[in-house]
N, C-alpha and C. Protein backbone atom coordinates (compact mmCIF):
# COMPACT_ATOMS: atom_id res chain seq x y z
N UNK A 1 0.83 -1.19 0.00
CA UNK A 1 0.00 0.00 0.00
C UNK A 1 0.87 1.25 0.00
N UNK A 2 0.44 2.24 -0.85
CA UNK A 2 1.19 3.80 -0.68
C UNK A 2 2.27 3.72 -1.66
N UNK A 3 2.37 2.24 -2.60
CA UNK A 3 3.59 2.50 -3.17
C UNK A 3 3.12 2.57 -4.74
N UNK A 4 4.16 3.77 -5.22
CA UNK A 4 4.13 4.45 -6.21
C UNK A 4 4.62 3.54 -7.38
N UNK A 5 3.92 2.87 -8.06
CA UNK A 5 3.91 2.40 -9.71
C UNK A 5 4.22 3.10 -10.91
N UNK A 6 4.86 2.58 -12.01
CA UNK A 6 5.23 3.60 -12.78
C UNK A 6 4.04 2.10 -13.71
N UNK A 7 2.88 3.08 -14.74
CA UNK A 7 2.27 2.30 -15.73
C UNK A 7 3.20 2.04 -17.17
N UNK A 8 2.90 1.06 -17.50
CA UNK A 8 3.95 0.68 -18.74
C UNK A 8 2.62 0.26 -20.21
N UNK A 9 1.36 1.32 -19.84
CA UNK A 9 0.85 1.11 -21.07
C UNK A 9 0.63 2.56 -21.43
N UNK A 10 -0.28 2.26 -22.87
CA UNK A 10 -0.76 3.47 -23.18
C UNK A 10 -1.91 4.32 -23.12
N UNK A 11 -2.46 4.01 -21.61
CA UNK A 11 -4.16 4.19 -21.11
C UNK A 11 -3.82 5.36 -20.63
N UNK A 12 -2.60 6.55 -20.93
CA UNK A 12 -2.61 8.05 -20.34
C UNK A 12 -1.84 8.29 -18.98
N UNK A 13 -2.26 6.93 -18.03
CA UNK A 13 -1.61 7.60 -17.00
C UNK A 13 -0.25 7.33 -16.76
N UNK A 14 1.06 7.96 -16.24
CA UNK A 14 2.41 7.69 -15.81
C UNK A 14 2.69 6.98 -14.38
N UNK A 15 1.96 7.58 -13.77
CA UNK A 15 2.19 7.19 -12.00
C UNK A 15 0.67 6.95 -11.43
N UNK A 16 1.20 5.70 -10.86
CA UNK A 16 -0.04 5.48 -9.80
C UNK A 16 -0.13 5.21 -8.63
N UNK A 17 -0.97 5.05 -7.37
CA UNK A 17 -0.20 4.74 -6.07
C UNK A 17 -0.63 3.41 -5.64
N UNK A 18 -0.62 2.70 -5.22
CA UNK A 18 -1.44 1.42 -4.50
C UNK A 18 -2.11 2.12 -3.24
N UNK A 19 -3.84 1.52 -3.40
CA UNK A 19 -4.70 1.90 -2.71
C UNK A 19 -4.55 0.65 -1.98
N UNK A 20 -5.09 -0.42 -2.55
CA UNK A 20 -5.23 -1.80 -1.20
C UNK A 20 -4.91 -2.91 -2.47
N UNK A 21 -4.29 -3.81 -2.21
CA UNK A 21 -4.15 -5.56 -3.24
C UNK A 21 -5.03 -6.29 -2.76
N UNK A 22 -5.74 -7.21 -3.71
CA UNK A 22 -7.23 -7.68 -3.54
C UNK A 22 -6.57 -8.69 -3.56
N UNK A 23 -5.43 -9.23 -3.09
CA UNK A 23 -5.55 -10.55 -3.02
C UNK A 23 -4.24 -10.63 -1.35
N UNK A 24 -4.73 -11.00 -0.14
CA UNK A 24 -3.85 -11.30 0.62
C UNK A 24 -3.45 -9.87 1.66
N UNK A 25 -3.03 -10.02 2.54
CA UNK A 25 -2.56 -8.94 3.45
C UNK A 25 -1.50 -8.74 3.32
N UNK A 26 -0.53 -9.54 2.96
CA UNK A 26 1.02 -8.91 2.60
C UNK A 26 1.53 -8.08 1.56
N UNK A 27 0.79 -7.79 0.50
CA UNK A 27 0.60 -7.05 -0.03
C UNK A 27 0.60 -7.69 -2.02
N UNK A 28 1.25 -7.00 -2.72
CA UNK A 28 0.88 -7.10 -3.91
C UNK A 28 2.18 -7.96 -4.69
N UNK A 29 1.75 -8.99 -5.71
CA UNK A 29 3.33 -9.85 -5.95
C UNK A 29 2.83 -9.71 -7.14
N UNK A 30 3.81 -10.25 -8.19
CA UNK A 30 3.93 -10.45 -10.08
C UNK A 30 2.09 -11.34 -10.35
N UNK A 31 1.69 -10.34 -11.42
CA UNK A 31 0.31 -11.20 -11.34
C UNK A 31 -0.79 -10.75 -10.80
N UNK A 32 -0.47 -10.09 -9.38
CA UNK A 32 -1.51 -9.62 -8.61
C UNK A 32 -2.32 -8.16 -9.21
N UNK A 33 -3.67 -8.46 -8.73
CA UNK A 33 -4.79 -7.26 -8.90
C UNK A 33 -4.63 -6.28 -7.58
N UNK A 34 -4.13 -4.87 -8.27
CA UNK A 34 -4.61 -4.11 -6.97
C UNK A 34 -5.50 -3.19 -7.18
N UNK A 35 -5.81 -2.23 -6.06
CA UNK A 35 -6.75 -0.36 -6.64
C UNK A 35 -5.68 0.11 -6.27
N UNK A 36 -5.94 1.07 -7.48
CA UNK A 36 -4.91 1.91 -7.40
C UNK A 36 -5.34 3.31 -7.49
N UNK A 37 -4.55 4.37 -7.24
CA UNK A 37 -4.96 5.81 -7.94
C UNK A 37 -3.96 7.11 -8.45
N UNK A 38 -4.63 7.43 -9.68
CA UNK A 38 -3.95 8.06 -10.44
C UNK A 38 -3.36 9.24 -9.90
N UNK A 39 -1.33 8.94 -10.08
CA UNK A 39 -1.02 10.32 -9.39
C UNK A 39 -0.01 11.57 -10.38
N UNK A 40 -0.32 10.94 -11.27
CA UNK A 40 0.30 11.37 -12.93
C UNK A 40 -0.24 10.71 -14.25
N UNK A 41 -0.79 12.03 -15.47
CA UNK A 41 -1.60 11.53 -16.16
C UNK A 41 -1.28 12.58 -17.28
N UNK A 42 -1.14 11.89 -18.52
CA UNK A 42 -0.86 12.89 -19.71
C UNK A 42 -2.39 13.63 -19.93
N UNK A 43 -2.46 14.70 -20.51
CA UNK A 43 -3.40 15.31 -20.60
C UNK A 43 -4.57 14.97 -21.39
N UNK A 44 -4.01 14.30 -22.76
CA UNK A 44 -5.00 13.75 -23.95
C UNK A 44 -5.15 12.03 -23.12
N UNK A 45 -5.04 11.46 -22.16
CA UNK A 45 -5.25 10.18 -22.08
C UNK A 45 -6.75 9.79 -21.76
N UNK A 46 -6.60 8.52 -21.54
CA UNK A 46 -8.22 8.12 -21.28
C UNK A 46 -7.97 8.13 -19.80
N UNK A 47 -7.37 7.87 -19.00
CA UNK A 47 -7.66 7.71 -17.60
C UNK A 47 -7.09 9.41 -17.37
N UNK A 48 -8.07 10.00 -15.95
CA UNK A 48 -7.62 11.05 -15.35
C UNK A 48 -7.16 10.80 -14.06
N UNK A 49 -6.07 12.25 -14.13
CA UNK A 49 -5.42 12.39 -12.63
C UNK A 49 -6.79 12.42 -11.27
N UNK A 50 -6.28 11.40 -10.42
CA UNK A 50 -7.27 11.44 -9.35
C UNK A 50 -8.27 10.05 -9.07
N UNK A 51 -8.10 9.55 -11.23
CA UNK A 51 -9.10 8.77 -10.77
C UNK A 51 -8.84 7.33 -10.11
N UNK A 52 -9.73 6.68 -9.48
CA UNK A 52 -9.54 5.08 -8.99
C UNK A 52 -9.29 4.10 -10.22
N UNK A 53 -8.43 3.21 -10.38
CA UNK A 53 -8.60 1.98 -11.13
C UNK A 53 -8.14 0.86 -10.56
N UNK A 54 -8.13 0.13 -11.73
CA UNK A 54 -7.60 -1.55 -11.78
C UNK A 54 -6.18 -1.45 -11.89
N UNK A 55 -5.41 -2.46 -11.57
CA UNK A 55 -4.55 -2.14 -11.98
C UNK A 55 -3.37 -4.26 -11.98
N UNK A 56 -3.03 -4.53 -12.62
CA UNK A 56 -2.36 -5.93 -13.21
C UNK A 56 -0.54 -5.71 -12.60
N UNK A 57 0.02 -6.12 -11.54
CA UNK A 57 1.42 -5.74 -10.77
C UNK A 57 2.30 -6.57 -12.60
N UNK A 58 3.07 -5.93 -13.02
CA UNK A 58 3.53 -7.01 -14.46
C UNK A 58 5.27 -6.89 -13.96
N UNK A 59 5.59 -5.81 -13.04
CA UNK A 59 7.12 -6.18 -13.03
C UNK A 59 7.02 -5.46 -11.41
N UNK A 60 7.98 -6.34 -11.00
CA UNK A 60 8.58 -5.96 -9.41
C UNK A 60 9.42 -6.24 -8.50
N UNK A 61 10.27 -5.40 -8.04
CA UNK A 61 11.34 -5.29 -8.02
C UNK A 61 11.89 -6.24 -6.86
N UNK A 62 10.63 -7.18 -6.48
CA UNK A 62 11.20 -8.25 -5.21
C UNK A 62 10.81 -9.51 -6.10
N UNK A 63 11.93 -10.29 -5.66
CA UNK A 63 12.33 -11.65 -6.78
C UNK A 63 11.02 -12.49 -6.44
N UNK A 64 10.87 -13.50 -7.38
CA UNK A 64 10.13 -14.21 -7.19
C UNK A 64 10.61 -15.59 -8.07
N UNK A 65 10.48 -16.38 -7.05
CA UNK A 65 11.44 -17.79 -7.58
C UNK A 65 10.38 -18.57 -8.86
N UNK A 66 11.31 -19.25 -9.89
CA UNK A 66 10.49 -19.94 -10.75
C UNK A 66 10.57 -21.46 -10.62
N UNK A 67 9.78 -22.15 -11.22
CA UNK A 67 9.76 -23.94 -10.75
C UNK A 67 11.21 -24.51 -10.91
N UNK A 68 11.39 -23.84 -12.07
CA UNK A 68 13.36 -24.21 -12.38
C UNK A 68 13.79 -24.16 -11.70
N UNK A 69 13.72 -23.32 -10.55
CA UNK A 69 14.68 -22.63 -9.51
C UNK A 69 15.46 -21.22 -9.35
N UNK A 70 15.20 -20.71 -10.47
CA UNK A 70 15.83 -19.73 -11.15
C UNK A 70 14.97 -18.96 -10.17
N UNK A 71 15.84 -17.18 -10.31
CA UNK A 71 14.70 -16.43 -9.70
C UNK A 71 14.17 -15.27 -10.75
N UNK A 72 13.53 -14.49 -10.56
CA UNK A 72 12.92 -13.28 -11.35
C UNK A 72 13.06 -12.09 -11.08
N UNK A 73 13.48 -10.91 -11.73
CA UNK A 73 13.55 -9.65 -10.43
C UNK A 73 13.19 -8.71 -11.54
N UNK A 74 12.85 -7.38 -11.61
CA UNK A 74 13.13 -6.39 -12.32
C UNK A 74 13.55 -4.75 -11.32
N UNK A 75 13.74 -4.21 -12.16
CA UNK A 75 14.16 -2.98 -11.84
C UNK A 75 13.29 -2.07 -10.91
N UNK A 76 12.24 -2.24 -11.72
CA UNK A 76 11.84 -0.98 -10.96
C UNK A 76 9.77 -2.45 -10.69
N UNK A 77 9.08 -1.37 -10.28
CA UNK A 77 7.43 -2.06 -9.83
C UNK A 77 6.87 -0.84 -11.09
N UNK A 78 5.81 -2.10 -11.48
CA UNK A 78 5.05 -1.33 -13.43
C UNK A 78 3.88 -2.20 -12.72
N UNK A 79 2.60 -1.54 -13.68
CA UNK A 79 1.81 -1.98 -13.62
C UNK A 79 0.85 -1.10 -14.88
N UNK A 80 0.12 -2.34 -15.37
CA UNK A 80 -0.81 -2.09 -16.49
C UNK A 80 -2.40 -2.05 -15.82
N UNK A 81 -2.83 -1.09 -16.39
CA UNK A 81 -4.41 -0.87 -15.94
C UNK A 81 -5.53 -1.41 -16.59
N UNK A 82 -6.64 -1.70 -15.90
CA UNK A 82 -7.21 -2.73 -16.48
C UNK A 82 -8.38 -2.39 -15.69
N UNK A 83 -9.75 -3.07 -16.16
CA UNK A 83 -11.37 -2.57 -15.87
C UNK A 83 -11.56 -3.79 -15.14
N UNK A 84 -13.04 -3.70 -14.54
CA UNK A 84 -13.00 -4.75 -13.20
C UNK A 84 -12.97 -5.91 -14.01
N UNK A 85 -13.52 -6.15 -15.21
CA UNK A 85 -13.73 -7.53 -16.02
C UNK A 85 -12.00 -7.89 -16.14
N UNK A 86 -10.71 -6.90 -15.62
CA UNK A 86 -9.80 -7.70 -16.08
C UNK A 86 -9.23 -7.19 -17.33
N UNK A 87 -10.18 -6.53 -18.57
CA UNK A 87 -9.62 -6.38 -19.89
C UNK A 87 -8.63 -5.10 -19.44
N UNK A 88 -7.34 -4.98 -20.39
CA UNK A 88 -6.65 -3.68 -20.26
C UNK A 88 -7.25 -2.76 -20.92
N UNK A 89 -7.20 -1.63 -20.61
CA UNK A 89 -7.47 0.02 -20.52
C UNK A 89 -6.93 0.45 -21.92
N UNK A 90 -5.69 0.39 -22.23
CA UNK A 90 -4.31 0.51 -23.30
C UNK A 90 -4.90 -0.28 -24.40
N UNK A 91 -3.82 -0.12 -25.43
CA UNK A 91 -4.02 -0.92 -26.13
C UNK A 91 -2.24 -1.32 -26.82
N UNK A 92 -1.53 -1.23 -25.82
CA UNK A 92 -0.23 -1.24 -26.21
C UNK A 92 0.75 -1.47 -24.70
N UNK A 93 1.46 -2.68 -24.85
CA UNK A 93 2.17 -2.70 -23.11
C UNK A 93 4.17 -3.10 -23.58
N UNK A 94 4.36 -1.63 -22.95
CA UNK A 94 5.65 -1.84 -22.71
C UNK A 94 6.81 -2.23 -21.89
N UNK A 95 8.00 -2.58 -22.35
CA UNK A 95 8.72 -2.79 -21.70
C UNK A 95 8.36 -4.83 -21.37
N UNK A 96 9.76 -5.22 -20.60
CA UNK A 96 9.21 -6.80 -20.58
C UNK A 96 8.19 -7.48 -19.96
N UNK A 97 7.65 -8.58 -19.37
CA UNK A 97 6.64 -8.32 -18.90
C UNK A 97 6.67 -10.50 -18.46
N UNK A 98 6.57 -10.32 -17.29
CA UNK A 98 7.15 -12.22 -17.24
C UNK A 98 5.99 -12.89 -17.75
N UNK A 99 6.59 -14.35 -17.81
CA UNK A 99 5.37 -14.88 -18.69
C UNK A 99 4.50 -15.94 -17.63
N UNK A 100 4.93 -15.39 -15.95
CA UNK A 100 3.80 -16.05 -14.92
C UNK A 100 2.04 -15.88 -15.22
N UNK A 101 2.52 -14.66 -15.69
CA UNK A 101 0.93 -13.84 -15.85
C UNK A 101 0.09 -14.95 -16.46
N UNK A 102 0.64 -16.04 -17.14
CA UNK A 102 -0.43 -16.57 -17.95
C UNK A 102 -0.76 -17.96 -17.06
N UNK A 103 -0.11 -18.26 -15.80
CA UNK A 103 -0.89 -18.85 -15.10
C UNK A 103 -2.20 -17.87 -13.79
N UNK A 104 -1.64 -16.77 -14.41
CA UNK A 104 -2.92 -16.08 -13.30
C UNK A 104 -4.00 -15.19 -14.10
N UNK A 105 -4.12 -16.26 -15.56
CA UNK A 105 -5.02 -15.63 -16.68
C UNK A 105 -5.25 -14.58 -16.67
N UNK A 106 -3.92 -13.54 -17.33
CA UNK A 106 -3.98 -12.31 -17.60
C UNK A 106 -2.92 -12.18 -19.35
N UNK A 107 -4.11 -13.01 -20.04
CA UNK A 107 -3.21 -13.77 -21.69
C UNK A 107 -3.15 -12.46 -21.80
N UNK A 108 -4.22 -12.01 -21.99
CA UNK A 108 -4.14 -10.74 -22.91
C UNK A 108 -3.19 -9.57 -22.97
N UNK A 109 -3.35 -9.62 -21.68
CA UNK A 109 -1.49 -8.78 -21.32
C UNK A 109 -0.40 -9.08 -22.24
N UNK A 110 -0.31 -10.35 -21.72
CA UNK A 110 0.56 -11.36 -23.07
C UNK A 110 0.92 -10.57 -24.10
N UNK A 111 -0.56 -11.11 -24.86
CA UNK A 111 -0.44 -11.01 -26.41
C UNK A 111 0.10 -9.29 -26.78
N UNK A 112 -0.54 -8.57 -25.52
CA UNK A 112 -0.16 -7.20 -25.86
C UNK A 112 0.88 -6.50 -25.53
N UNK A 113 2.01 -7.97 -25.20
CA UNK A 113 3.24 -7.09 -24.12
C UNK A 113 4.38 -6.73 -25.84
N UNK A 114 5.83 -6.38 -25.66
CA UNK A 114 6.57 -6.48 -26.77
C UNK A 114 7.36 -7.35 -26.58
N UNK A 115 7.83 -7.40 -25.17
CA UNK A 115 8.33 -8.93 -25.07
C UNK A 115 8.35 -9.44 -23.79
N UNK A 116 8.37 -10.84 -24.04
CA UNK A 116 7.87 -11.76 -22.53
C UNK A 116 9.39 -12.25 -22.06
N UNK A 117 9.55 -12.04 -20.58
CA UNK A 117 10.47 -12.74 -19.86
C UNK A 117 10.24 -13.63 -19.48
């Protein structure tokens, strides 16, 4: 909670904050649904500064181990926005994007990332 997201699509907004993660009390991991709210927003976008959304965690910066054994990490915490049904906001998702998401049926992300880790 309180932590500042940078969005990696093209639904307008730049920065968002974590309101609460709908899944668990410890907070938000690769995969996870949170609310979020808009705290930077280009002017012509579809989402506005202020407002509440959805939001899909797609990169973050605390590892997360894979069945291989291997682990996962990225740089910085991204997140793509998305309506309560789940569909994304954007229609374009940048930057890498792991390919767990598709056991926590979020394909579409997928298909719309540029490339999958």
């Amino acid at each position: 909670m309180r932590t500042v997201l940078k969005v990696v699509d093209n639904s307008g907004a730049k920065k968002v904050m974590c309101i609460q993660a709908l899944k668990g009390k410890k907070g938000a991991r690769l995969g996870d649904t949170i609310i979020a709210s808009v705290k930077e927003a280009m002017p012509n976008g579809k989402v506005k500064k202020g407002k509440v959304v959805y939001g899909v965690v797609v990169r973050a910066a605390m590892q997360r181990g894979r069945c291989d054994g291997s682990e996962v990490r990225f740089d910085d915490n991204a997140v793509v926005l998305v309506d309560k049904q789940g569909q994304p906001i954007g229609t374009r998702v940048f930057g890498p994007v792991p390919h767990e998401l598709r056991q926590k049926k979020h394909v579409k992300i997928l298909t719309l990332a540029e490339h999958i880790a």
